[in-house]
PDB file of N, CA and C in Angstrom:
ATOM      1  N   UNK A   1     -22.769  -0.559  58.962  1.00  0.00           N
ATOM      2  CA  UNK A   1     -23.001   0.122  57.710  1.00  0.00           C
ATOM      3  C   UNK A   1     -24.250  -0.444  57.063  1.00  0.00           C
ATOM      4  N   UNK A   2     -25.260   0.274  56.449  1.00  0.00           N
ATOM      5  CA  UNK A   2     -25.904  -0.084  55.647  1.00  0.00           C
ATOM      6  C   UNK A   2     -25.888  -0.999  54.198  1.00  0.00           C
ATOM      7  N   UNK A   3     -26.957  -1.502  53.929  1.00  0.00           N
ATOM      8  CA  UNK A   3     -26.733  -2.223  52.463  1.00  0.00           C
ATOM      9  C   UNK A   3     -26.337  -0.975  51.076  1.00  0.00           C
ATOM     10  N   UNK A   4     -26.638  -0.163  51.370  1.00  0.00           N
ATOM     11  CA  UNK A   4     -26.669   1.263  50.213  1.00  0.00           C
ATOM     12  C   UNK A   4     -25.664   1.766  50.410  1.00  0.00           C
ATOM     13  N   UNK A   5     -25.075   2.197  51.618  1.00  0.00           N
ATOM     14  CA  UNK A   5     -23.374   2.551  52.225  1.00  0.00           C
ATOM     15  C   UNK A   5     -22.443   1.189  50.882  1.00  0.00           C
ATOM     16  N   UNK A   6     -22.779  -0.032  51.668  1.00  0.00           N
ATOM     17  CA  UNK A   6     -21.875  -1.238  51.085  1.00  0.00           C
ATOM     18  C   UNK A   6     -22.038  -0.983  49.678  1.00  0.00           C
ATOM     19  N   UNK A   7     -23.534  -0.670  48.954  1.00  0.00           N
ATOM     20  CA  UNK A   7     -23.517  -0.604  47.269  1.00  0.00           C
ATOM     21  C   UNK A   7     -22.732   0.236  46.571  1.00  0.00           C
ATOM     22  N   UNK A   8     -22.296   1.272  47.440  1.00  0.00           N
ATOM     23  CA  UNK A   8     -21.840   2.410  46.730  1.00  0.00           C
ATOM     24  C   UNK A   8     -20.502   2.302  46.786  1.00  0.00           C
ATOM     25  N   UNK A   9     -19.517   1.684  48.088  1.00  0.00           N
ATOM     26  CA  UNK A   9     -18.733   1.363  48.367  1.00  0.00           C
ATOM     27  C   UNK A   9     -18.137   0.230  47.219  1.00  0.00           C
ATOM     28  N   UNK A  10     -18.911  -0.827  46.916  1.00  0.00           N
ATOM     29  CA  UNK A  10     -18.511  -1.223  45.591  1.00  0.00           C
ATOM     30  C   UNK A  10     -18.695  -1.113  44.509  1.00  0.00           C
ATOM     31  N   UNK A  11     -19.278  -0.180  44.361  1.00  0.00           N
ATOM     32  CA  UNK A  11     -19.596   0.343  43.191  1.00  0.00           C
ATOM     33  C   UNK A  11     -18.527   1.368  42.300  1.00  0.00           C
ATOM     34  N   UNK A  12     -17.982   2.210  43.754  1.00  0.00           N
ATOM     35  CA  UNK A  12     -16.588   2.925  43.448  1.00  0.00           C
ATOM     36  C   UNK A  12     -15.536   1.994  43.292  1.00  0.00           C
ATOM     37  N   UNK A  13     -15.060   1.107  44.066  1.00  0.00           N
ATOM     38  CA  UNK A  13     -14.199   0.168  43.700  1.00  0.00           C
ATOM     39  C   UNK A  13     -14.185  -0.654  42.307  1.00  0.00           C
ATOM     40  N   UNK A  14     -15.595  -0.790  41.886  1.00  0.00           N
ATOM     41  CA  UNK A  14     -15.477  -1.473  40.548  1.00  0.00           C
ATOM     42  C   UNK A  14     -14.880  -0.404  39.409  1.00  0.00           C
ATOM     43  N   UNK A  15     -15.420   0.802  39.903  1.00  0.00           N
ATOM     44  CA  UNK A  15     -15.162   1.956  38.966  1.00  0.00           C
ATOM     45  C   UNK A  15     -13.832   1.829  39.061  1.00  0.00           C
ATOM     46  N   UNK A  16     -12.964   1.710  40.064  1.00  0.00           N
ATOM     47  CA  UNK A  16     -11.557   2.516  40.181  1.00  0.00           C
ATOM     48  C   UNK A  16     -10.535   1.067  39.808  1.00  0.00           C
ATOM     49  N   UNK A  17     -11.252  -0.281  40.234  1.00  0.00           N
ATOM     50  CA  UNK A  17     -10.369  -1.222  39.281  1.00  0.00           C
ATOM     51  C   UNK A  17     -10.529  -1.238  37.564  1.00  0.00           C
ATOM     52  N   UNK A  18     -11.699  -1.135  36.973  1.00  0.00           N
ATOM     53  CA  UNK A  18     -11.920  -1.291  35.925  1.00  0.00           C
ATOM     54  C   UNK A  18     -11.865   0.492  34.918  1.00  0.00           C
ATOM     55  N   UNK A  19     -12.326   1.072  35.512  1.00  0.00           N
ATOM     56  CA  UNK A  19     -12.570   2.380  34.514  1.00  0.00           C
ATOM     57  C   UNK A  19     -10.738   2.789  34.634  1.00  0.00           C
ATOM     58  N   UNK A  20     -10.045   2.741  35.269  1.00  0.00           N
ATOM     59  CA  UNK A  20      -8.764   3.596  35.516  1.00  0.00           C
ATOM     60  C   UNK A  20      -7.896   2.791  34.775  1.00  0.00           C
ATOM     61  N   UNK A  21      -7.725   1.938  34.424  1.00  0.00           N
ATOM     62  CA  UNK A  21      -6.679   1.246  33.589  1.00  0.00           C
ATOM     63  C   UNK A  21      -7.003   1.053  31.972  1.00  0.00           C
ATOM     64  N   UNK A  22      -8.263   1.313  32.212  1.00  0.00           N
ATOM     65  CA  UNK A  22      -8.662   1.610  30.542  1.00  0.00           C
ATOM     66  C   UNK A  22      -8.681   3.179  30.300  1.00  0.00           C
ATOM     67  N   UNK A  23      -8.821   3.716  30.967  1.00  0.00           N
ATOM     68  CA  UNK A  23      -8.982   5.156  30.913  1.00  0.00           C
ATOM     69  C   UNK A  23      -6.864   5.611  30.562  1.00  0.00           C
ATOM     70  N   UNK A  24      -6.527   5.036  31.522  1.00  0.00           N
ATOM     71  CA  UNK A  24      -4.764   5.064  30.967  1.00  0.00           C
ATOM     72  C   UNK A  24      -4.239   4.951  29.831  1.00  0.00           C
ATOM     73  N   UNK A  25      -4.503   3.531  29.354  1.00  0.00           N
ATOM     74  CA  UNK A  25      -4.777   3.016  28.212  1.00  0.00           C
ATOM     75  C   UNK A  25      -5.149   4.165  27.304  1.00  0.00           C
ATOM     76  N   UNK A  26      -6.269   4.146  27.072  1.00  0.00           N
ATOM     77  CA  UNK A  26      -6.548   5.297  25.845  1.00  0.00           C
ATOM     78  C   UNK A  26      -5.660   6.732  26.010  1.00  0.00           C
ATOM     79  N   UNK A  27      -4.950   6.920  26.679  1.00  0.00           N
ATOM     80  CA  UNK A  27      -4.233   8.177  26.600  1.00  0.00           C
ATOM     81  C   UNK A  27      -3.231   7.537  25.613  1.00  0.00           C
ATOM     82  N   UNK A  28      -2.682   6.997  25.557  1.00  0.00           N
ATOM     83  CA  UNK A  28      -1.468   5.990  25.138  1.00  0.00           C
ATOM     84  C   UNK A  28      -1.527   5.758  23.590  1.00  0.00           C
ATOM     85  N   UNK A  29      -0.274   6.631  22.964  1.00  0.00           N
ATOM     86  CA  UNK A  29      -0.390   6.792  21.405  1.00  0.00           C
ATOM     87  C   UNK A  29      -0.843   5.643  20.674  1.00  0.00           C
ATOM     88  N   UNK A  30      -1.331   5.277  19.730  1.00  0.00           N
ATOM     89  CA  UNK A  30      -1.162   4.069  19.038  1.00  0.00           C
ATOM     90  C   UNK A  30      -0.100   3.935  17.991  1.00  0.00           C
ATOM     91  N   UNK A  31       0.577   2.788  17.733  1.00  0.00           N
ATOM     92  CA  UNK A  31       1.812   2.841  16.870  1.00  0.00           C
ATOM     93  C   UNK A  31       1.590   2.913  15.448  1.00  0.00           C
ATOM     94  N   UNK A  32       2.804   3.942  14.954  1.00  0.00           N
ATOM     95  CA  UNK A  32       2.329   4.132  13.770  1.00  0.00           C
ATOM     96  C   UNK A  32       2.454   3.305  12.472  1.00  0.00           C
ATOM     97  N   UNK A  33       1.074   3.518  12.116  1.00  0.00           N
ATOM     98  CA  UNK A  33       1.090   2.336  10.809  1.00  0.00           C
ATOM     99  C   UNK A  33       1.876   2.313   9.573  1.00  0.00           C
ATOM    100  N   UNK A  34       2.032   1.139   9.529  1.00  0.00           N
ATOM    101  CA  UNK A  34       3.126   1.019   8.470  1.00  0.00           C
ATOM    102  C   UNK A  34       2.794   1.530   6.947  1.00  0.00           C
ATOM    103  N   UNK A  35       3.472   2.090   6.211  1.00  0.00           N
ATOM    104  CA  UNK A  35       3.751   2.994   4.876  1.00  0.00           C
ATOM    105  C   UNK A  35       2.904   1.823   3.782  1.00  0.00           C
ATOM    106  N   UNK A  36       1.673   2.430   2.958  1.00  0.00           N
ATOM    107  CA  UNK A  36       1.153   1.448   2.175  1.00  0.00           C
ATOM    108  C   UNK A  36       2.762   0.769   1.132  1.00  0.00           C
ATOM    109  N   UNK A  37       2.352  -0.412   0.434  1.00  0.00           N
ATOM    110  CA  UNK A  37       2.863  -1.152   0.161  1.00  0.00           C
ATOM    111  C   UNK A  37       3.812  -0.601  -1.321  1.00  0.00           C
ATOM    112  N   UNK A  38       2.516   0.868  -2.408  1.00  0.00           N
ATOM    113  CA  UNK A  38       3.201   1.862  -3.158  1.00  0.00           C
ATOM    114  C   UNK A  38       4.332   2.533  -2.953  1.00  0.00           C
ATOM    115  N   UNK A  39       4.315   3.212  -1.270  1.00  0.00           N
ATOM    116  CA  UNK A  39       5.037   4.075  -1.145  1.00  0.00           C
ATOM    117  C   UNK A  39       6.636   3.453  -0.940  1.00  0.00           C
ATOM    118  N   UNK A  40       6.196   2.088  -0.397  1.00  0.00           N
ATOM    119  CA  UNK A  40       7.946   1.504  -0.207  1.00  0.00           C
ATOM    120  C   UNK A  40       7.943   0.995  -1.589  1.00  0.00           C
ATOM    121  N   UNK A  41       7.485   0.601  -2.670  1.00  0.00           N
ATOM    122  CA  UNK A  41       7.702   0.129  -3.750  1.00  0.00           C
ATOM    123  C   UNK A  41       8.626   1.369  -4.297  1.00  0.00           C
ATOM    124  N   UNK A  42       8.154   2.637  -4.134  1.00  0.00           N
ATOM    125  CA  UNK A  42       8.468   3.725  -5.101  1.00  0.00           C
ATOM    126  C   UNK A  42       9.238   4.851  -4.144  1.00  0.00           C
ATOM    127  N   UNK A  43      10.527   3.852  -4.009  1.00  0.00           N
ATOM    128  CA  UNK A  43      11.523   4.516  -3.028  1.00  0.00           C
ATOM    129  C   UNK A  43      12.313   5.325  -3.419  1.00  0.00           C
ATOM    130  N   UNK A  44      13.075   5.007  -4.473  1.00  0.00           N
ATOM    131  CA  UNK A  44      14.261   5.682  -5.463  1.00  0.00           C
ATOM    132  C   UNK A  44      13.894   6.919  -6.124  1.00  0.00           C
ATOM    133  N   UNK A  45      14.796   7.674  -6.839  1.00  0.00           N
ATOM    134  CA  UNK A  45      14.556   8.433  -8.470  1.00  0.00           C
ATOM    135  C   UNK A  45      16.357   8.796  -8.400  1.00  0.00           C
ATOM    136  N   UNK A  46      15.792   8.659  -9.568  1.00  0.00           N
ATOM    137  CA  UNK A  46      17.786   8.906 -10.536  1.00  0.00           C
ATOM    138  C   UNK A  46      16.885  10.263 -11.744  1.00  0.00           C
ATOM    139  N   UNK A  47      17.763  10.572 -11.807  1.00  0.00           N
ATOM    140  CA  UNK A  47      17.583  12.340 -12.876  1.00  0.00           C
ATOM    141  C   UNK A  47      18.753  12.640 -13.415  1.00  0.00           C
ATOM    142  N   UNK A  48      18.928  13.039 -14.540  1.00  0.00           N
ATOM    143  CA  UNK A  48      20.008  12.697 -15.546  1.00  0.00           C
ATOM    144  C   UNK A  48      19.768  12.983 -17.909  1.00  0.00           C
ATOM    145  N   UNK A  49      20.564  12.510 -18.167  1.00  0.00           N
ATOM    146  CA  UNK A  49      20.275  12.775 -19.812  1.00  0.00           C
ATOM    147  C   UNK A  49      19.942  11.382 -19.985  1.00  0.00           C
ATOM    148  N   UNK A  50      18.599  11.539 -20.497  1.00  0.00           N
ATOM    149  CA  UNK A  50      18.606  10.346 -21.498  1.00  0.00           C
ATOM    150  C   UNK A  50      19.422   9.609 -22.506  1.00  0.00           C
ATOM    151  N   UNK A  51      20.128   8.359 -22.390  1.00  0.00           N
ATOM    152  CA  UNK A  51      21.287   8.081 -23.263  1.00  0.00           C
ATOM    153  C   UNK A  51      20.877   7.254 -24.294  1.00  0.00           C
ATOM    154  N   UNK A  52      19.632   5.923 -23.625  1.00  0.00           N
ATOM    155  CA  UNK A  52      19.072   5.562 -24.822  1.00  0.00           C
ATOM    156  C   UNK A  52      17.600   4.577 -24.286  1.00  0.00           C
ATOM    157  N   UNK A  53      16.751   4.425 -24.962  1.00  0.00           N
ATOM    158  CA  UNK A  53      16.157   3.257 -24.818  1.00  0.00           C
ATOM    159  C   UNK A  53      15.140   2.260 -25.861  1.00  0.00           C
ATOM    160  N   UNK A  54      14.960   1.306 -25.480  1.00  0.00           N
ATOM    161  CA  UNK A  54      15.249   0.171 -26.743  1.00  0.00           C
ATOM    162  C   UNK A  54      13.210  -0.211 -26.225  1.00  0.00           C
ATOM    163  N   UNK A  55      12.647   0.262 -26.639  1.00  0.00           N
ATOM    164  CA  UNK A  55      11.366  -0.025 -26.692  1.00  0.00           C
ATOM    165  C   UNK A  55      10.510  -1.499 -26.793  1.00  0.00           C
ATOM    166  N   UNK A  56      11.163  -2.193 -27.633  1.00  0.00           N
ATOM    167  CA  UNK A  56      11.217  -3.530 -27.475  1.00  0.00           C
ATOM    168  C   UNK A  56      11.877  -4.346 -26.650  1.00  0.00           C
ATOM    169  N   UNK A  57      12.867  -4.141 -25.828  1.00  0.00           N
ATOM    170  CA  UNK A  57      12.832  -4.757 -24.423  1.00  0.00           C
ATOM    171  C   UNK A  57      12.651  -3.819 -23.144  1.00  0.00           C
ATOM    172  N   UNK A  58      12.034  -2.993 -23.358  1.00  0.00           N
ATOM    173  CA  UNK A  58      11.728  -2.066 -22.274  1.00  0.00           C
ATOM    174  C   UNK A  58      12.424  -1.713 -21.283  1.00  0.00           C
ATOM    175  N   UNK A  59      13.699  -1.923 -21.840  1.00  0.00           N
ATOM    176  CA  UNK A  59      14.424  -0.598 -20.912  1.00  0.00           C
ATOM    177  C   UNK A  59      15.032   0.688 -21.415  1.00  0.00           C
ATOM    178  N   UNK A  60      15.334   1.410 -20.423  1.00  0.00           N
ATOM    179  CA  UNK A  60      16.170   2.911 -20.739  1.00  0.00           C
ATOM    180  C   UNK A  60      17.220   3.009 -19.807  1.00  0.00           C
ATOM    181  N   UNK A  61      18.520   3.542 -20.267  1.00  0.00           N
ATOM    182  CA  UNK A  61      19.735   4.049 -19.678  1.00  0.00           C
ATOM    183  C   UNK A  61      19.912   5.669 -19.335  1.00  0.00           C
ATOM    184  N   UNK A  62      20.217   5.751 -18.671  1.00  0.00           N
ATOM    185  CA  UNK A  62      20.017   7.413 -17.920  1.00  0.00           C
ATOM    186  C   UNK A  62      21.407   7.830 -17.534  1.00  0.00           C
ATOM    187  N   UNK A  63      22.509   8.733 -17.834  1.00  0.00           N
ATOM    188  CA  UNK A  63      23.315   9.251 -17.302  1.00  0.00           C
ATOM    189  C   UNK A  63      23.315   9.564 -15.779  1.00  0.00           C
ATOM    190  N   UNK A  64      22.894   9.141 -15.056  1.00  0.00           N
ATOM    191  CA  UNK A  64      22.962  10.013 -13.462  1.00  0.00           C
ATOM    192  C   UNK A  64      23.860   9.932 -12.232  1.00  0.00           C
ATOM    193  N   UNK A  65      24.158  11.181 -11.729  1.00  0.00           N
ATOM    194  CA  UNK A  65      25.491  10.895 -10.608  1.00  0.00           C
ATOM    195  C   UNK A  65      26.809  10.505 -11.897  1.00  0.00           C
ATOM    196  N   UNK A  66      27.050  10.472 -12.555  1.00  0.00           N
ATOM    197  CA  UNK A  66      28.324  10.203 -12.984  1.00  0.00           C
ATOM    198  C   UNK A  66      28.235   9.092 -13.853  1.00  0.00           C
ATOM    199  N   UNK A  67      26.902   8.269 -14.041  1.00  0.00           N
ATOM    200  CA  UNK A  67      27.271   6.948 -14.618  1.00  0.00           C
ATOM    201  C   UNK A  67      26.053   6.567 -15.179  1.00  0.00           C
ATOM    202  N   UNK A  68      26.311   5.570 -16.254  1.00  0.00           N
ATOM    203  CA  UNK A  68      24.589   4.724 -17.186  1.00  0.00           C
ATOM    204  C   UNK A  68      24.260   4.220 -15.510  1.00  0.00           C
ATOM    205  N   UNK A  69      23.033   4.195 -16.002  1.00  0.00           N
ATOM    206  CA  UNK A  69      22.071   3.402 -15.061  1.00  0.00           C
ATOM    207  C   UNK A  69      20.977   3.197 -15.887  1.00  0.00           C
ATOM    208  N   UNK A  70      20.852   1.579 -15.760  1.00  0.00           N
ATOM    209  CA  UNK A  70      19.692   1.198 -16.538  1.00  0.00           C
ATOM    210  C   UNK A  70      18.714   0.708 -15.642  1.00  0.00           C
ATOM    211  N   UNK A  71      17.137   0.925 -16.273  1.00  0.00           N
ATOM    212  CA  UNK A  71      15.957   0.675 -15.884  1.00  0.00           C
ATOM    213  C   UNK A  71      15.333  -0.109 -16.773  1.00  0.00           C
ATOM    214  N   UNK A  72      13.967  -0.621 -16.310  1.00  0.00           N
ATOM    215  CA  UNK A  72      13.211  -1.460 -16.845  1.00  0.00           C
ATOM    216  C   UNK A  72      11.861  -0.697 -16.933  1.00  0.00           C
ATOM    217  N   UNK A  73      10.881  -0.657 -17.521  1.00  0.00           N
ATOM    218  CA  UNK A  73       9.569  -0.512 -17.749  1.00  0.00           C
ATOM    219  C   UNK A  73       8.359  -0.977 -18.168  1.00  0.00           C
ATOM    220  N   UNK A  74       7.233  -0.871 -18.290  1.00  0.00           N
ATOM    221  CA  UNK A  74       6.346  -2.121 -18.143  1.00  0.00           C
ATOM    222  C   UNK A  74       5.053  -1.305 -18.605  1.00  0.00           C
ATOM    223  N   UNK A  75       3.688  -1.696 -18.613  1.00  0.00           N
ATOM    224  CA  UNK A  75       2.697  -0.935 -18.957  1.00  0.00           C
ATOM    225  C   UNK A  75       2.408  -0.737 -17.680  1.00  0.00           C
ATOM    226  N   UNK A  76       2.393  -0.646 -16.872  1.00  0.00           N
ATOM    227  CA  UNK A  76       1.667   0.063 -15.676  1.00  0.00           C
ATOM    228  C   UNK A  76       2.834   1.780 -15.288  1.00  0.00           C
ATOM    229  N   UNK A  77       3.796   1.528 -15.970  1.00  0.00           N
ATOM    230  CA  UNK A  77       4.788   2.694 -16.087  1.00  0.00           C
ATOM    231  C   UNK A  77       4.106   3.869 -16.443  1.00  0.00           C
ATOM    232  N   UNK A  78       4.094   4.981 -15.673  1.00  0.00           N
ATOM    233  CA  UNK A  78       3.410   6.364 -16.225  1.00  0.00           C
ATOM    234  C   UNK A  78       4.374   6.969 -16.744  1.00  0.00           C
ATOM    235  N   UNK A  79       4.191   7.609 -18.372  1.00  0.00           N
ATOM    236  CA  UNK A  79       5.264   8.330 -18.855  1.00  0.00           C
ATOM    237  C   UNK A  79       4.425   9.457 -19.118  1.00  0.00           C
ATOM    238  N   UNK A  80       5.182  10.827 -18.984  1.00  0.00           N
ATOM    239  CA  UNK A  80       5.269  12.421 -18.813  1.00  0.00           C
ATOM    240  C   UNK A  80       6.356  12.955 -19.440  1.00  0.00           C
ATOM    241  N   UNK A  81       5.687  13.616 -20.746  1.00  0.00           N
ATOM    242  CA  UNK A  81       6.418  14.211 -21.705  1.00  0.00           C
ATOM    243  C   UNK A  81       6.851  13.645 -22.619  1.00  0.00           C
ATOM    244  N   UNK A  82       6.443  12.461 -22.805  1.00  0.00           N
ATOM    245  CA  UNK A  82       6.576  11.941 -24.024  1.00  0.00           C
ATOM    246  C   UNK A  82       4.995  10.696 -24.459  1.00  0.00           C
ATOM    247  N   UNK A  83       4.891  10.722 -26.415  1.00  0.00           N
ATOM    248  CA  UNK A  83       4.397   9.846 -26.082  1.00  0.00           C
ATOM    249  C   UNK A  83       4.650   8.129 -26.303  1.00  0.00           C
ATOM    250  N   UNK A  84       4.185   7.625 -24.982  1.00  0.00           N
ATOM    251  CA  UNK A  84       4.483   6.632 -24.776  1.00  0.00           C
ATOM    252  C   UNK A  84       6.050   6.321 -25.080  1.00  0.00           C
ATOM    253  N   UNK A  85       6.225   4.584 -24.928  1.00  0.00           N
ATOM    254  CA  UNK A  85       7.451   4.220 -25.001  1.00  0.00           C
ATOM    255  C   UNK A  85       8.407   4.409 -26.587  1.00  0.00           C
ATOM    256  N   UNK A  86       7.189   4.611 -27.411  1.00  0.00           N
ATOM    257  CA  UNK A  86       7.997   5.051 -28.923  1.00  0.00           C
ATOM    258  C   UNK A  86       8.233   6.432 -29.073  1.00  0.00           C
ATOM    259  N   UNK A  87       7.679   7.107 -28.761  1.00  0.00           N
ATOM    260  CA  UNK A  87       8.069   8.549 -28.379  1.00  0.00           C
ATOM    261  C   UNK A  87       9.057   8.626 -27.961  1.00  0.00           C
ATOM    262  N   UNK A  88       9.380   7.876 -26.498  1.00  0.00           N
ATOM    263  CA  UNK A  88      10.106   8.055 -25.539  1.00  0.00           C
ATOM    264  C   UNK A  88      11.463   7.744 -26.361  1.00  0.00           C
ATOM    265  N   UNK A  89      11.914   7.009 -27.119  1.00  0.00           N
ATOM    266  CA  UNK A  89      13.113   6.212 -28.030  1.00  0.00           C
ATOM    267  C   UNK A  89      13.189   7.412 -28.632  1.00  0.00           C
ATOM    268  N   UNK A  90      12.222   8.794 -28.823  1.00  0.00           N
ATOM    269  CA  UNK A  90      12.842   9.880 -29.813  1.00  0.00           C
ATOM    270  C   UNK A  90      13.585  10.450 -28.765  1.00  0.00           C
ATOM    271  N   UNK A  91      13.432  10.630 -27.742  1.00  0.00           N
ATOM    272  CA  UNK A  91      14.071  11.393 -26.871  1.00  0.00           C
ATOM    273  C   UNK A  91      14.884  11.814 -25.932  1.00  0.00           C
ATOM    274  N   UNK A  92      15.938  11.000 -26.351  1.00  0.00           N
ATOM    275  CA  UNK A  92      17.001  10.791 -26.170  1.00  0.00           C
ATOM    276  C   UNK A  92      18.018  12.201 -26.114  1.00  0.00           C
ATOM    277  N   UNK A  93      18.744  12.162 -25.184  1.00  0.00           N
ATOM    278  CA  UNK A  93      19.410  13.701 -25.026  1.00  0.00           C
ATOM    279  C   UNK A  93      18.921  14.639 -23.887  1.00  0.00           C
ATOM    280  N   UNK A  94      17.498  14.270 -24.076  1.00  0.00           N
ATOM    281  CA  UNK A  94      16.904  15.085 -22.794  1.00  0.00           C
ATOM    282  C   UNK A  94      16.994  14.890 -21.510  1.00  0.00           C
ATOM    283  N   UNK A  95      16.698  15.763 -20.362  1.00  0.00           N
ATOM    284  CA  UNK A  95      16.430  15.277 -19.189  1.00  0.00           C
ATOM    285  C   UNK A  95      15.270  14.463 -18.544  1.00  0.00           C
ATOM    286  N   UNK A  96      15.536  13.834 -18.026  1.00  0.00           N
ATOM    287  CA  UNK A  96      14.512  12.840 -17.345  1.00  0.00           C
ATOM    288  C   UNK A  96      14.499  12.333 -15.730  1.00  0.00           C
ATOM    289  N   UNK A  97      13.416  11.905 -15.208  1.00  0.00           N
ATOM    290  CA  UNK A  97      13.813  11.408 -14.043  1.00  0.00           C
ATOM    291  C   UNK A  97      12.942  10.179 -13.595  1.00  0.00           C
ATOM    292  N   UNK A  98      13.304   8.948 -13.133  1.00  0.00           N
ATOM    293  CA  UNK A  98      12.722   7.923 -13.084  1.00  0.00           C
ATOM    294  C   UNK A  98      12.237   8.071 -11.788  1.00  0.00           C
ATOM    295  N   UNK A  99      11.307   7.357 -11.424  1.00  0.00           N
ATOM    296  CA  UNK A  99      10.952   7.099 -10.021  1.00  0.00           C
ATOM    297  C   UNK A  99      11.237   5.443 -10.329  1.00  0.00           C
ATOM    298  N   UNK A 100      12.005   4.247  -9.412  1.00  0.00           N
ATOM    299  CA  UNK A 100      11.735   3.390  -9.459  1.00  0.00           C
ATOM    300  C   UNK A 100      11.406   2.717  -7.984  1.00  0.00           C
ATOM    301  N   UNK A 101      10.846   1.455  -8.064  1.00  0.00           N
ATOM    302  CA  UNK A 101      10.819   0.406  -7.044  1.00  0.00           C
ATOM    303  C   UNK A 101      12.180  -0.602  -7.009  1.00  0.00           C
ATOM    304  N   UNK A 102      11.582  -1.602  -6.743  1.00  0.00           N
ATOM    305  CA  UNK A 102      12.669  -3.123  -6.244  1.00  0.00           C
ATOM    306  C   UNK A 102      12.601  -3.381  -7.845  1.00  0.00           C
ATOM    307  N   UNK A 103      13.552  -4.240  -7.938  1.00  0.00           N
ATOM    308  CA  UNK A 103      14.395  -4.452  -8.932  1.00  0.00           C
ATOM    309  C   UNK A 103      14.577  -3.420 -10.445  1.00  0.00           C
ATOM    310  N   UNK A 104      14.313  -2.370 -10.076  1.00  0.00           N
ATOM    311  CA  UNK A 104      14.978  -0.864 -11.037  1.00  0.00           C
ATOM    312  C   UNK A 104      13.791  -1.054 -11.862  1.00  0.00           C
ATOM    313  N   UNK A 105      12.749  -1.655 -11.251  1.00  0.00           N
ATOM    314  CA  UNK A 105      11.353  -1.225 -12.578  1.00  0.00           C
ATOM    315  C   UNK A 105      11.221   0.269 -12.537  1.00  0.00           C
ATOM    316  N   UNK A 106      11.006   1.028 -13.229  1.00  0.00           N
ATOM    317  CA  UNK A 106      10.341   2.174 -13.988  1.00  0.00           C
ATOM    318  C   UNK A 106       8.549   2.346 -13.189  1.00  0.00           C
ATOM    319  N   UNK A 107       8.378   2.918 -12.070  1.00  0.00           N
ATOM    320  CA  UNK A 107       6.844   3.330 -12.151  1.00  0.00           C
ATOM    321  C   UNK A 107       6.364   4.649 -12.700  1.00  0.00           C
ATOM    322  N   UNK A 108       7.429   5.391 -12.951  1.00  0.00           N
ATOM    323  CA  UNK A 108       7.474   7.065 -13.526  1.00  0.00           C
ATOM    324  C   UNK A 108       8.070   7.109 -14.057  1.00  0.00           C
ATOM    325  N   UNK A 109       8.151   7.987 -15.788  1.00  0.00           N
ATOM    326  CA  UNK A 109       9.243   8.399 -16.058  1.00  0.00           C
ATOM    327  C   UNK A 109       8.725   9.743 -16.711  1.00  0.00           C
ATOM    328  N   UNK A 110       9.570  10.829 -15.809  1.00  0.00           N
ATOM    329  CA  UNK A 110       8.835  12.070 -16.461  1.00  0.00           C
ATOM    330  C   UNK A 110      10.375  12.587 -17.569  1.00  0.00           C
ATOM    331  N   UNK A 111       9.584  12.825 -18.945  1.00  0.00           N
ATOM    332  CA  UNK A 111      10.409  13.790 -19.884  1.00  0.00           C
ATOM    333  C   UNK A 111      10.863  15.097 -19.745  1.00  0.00           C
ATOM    334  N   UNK A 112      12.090  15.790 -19.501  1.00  0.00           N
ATOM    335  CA  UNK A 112      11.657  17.490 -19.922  1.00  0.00           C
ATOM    336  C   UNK A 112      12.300  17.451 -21.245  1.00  0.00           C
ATOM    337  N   UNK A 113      11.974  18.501 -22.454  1.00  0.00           N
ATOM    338  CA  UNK A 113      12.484  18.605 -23.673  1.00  0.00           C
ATOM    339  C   UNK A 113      13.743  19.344 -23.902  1.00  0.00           C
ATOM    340  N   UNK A 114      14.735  18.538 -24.398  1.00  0.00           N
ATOM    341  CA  UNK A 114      16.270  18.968 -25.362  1.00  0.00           C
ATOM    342  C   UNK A 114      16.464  20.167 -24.971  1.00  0.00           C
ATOM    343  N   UNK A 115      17.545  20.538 -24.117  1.00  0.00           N
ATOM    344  CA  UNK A 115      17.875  21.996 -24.319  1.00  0.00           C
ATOM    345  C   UNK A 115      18.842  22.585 -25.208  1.00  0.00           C
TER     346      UNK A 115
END
């Protein structure tokens, strides 16, 4: 055999050890990435009548499923339909629905008005 026969001869072999197992490889899903750190924070929501809440220690109690359930809230809390947390103390009676995280903080709390 020639020297150019032999070059080509390993030249395919390098191809077929090295290009074919990476070439496999990239077919091959990548695993899916884990849920930013918001979305597992802001797992829950309870929806229910507003029963009461005390603005100066920042929580609210919510009728929902059958029973009080109390929450906590904070300034990074987005409130909807009312304003703010002194507002929110008028509005009591209404429907509401919390979105919370780990330990029943409040990251949402949307108002609808008294029916």
């Amino acid at each position: 055999m020639s020297i150019r026969v032999k070059g080509w001869i390993a030249a395919i072999a390098l191809v077929a050890f090295v290009g074919l197992p990476l070439a496999a490889s990239a077919g091959q899903a990548a695993p899916p990435a884990a849920p930013p750190a918001g979305a597992q924070a802001q797992a829950a929501s309870a929806s229910g009548e507003l029963v009461k809440v005390d603005a100066t220690a920042k929580t609210l109690t919510v009728k929902a499923d059958g029973r009080d359930q109390e929450f906590t809230f904070n300034e990074q809390t987005k409130i909807s339909g009312a304003q703010g947390p002194a507002g929110l103390a008028t509005m009591e009676g209404s429907q509401v629905t919390v979105m919370y995280g780990k330990d029943r903080v409040a990251t949402e709390i949307r108002v609808s008005a008294k029916k």
